[in-house]
N, C-alpha and C. Protein backbone atom coordinates (compact mmCIF):
# COMPACT_ATOMS: atom_id res chain seq x y z
N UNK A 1 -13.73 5.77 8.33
CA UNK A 1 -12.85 4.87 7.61
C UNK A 1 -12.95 3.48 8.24
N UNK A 2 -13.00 2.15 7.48
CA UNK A 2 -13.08 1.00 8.20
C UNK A 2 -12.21 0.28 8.93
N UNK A 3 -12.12 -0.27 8.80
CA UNK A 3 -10.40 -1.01 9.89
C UNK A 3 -9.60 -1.66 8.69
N UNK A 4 -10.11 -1.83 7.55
CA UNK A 4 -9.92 -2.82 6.45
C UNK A 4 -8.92 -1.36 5.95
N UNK A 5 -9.40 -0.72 5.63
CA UNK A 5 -9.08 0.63 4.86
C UNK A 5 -7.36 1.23 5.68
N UNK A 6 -7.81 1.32 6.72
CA UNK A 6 -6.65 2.57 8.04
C UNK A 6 -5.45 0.75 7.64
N UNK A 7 -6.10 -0.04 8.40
CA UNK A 7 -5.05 -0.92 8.07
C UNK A 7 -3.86 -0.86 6.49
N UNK A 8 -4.36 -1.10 5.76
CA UNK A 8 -4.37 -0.93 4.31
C UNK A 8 -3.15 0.31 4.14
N UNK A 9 -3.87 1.22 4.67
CA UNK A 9 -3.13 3.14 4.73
C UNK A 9 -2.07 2.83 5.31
N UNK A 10 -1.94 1.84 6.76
CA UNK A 10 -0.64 1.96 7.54
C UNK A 10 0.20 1.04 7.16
N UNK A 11 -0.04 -0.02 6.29
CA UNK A 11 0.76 -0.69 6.01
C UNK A 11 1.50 -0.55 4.39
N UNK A 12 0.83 0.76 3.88
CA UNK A 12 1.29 1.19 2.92
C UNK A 12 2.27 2.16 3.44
N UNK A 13 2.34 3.07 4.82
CA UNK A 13 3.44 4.26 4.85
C UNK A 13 4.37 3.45 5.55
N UNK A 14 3.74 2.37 6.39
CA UNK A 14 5.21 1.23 6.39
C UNK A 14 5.94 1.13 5.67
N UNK A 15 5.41 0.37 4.37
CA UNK A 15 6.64 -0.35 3.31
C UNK A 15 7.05 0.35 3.35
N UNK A 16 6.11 1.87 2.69
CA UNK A 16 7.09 3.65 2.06
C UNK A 16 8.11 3.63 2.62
N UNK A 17 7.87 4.28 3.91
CA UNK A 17 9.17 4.63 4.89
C UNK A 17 9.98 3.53 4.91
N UNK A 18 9.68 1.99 5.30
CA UNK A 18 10.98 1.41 5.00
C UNK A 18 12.09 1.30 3.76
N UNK A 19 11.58 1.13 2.20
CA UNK A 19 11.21 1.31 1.26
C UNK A 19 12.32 2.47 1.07
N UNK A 20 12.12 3.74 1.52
CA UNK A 20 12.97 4.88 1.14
C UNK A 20 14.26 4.29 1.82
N UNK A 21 14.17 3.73 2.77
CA UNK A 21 16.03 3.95 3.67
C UNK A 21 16.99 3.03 2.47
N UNK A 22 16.40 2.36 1.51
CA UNK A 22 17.36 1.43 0.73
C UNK A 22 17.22 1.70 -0.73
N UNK A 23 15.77 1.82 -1.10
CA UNK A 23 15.95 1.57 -2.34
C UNK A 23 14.70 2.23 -3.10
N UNK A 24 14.43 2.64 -4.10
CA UNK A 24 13.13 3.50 -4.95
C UNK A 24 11.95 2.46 -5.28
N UNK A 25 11.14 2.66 -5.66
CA UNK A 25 9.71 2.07 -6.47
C UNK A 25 10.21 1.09 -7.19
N UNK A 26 11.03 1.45 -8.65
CA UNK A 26 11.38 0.42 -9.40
C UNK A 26 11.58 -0.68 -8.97
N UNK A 27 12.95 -0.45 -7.96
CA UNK A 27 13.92 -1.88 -7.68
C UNK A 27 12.64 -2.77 -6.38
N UNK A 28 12.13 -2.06 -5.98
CA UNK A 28 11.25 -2.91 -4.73
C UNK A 28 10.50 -3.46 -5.74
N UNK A 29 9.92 -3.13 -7.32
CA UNK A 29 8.74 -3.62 -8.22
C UNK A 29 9.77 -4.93 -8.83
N UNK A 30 11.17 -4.73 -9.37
CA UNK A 30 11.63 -6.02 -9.55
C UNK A 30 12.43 -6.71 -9.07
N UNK A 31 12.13 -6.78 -7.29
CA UNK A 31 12.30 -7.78 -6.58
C UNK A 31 11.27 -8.13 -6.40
N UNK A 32 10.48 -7.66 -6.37
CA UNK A 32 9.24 -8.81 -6.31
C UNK A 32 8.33 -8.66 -7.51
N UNK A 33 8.74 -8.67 -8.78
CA UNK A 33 7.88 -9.07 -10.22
C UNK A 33 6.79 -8.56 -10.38
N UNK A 34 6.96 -7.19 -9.99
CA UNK A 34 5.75 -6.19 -10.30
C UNK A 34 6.01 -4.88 -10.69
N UNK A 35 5.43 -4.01 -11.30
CA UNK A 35 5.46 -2.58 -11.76
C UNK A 35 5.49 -1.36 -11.08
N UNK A 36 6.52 -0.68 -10.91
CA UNK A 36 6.74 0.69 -10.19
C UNK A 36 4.85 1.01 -9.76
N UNK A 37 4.14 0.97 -10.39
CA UNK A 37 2.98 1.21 -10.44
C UNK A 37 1.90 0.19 -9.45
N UNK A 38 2.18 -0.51 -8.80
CA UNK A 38 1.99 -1.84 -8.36
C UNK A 38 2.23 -1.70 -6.76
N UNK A 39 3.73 -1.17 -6.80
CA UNK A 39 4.24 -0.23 -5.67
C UNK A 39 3.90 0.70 -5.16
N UNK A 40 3.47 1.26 -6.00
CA UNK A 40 2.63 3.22 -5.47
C UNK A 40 1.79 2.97 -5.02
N UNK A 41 0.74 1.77 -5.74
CA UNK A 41 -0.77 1.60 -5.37
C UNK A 41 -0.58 0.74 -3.56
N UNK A 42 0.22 -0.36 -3.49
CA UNK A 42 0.44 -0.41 -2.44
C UNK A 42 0.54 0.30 -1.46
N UNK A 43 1.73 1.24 -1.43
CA UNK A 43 2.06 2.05 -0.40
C UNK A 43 0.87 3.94 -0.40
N UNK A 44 -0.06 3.53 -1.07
CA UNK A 44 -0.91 4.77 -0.98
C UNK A 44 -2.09 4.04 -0.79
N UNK A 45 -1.89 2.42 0.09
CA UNK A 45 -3.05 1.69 0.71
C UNK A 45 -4.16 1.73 -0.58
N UNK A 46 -4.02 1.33 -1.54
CA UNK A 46 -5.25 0.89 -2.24
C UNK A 46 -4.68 -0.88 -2.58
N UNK A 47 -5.66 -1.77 -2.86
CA UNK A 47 -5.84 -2.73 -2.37
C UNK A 47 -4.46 -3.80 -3.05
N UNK A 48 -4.10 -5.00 -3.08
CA UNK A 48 -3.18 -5.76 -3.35
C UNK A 48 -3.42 -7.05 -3.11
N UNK A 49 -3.25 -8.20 -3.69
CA UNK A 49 -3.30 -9.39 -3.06
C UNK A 49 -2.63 -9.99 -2.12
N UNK A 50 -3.08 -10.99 -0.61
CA UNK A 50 -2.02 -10.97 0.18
C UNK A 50 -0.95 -11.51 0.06
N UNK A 51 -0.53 -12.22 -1.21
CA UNK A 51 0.99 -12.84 -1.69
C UNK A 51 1.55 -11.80 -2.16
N UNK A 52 0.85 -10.79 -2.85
CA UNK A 52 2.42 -9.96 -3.46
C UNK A 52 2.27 -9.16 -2.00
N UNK A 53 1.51 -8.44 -1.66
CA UNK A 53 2.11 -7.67 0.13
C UNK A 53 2.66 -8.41 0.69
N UNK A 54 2.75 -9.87 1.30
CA UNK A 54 3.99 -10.17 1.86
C UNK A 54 5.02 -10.22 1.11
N UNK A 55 5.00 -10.43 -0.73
CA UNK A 55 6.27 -10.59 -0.73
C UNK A 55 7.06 -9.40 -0.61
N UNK A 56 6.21 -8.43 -0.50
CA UNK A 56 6.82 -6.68 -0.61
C UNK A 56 7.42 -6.70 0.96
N UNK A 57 6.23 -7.38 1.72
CA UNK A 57 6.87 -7.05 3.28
C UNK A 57 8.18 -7.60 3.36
N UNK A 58 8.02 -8.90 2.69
CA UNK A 58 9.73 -9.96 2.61
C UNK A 58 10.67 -9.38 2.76
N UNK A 59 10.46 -8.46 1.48
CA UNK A 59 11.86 -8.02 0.89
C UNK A 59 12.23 -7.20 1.41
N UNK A 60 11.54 -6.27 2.44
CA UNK A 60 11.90 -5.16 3.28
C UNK A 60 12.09 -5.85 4.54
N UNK A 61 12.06 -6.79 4.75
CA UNK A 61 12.63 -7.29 6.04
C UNK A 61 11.24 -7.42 6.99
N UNK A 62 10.02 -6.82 6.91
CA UNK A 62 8.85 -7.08 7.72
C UNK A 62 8.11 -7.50 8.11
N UNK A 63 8.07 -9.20 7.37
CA UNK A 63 7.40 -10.20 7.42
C UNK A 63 7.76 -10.75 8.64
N UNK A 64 8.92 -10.88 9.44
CA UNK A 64 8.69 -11.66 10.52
C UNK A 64 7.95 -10.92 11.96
N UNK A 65 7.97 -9.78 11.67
CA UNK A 65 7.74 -9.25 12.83
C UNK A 65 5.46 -9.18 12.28
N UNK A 66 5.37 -9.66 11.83
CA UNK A 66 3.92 -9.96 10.86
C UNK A 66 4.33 -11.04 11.46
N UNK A 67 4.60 -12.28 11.24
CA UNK A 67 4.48 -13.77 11.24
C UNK A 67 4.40 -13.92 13.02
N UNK A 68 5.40 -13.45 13.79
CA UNK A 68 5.34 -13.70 14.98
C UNK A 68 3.74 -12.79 15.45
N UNK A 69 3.04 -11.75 15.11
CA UNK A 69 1.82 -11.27 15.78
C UNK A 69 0.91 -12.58 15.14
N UNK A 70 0.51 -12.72 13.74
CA UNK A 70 0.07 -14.07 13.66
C UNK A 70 0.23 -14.91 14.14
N UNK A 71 1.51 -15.45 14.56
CA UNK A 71 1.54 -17.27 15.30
C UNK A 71 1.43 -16.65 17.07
N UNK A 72 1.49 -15.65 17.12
CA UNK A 72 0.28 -15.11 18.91
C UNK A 72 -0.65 -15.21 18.93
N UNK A 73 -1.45 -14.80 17.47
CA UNK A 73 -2.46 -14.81 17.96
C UNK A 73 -3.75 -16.15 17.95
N UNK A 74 -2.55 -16.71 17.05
CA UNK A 74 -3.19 -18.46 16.30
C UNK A 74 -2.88 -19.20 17.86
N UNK A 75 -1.84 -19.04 18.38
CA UNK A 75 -1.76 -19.77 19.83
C UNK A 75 -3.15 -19.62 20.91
N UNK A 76 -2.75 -18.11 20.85
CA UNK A 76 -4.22 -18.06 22.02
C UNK A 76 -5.44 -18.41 21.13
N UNK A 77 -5.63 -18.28 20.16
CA UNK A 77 -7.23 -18.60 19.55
C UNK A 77 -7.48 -20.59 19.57
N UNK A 78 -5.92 -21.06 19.48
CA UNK A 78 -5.89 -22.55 19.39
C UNK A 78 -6.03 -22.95 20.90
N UNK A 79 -6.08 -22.35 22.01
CA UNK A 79 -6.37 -22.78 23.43
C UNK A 79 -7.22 -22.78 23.40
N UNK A 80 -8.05 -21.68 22.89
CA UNK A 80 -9.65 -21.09 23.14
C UNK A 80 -10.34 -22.35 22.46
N UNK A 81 -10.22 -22.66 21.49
CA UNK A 81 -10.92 -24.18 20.74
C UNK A 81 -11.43 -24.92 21.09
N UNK A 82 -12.67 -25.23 21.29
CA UNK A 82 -13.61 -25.93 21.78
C UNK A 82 -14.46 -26.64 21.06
N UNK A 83 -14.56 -28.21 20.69
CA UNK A 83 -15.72 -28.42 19.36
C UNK A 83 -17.24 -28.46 20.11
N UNK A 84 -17.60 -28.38 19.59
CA UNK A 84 -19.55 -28.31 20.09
C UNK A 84 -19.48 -29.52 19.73
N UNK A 85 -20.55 -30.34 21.15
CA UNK A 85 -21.15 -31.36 20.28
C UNK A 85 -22.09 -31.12 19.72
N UNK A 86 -22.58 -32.37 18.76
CA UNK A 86 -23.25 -32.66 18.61
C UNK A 86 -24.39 -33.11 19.59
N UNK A 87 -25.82 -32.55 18.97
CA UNK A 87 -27.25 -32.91 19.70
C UNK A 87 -27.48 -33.93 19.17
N UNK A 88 -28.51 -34.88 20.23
CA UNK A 88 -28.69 -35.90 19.78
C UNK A 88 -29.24 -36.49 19.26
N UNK A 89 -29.73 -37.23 18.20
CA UNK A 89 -30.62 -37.64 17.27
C UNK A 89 -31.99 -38.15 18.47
N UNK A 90 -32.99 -37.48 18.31
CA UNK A 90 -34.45 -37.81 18.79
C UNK A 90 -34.91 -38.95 17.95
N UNK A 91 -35.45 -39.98 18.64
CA UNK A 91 -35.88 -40.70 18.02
C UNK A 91 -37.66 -40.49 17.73
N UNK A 92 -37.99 -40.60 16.62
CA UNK A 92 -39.34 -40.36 16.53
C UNK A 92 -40.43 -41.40 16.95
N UNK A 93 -41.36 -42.12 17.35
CA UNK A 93 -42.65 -42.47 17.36
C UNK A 93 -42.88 -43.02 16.34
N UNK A 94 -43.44 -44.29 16.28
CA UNK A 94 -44.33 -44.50 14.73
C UNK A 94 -45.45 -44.39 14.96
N UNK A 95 -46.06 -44.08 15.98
CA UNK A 95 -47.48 -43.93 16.15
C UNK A 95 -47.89 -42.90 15.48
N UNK A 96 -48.58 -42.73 14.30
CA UNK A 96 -49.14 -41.91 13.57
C UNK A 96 -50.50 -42.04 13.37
């Protein structure tokens, strides 16, 4: 299985399980303007765009604990940042 995929799987029995402690398929599909069907496919990890999965994570409360591993990991990758220079233009010879 790829990392794209297991990811996908675990963040579908996430929503699920959160998902069950409040509320069914329907009402999670119209809080966020999508189809009971929309929902299933989510939470049985087949694929979604990443605006409606966060807004699914939103509404279950799981987006921040998502936002804070993102802005960790954007910190350490923004230390690491280094631009390359540029090489330097060789000048050519006209002796031909």
């Amino acid at each position: 299985m790829h990392k794209t995929e297991h990811l996908l799987l675990s963040l579908g029995e996430l929503i699920k399980g959160t998902r069950t402690l409040s509320m069914d398929q329907e009402e999670l599909g119209l809080r966020t303007g999508v189809g009971r069907n929309t929902i299933s496919a989510i939470e049985n990890g087949r694929g979604a765009n990443a605006k409606l999965l966060f807004a699914v994570m939103e509404q279950l409360d799981l987006i921040d604990d998502f936002q804070a591993l993102v802005d960790e990991k954007l910190s350490a990758t923004s230390n690491k940042l280094v631009r390359k220079s540029r090489k330097e233009v060789e000048s050519l010879s006209n002796d031909f």
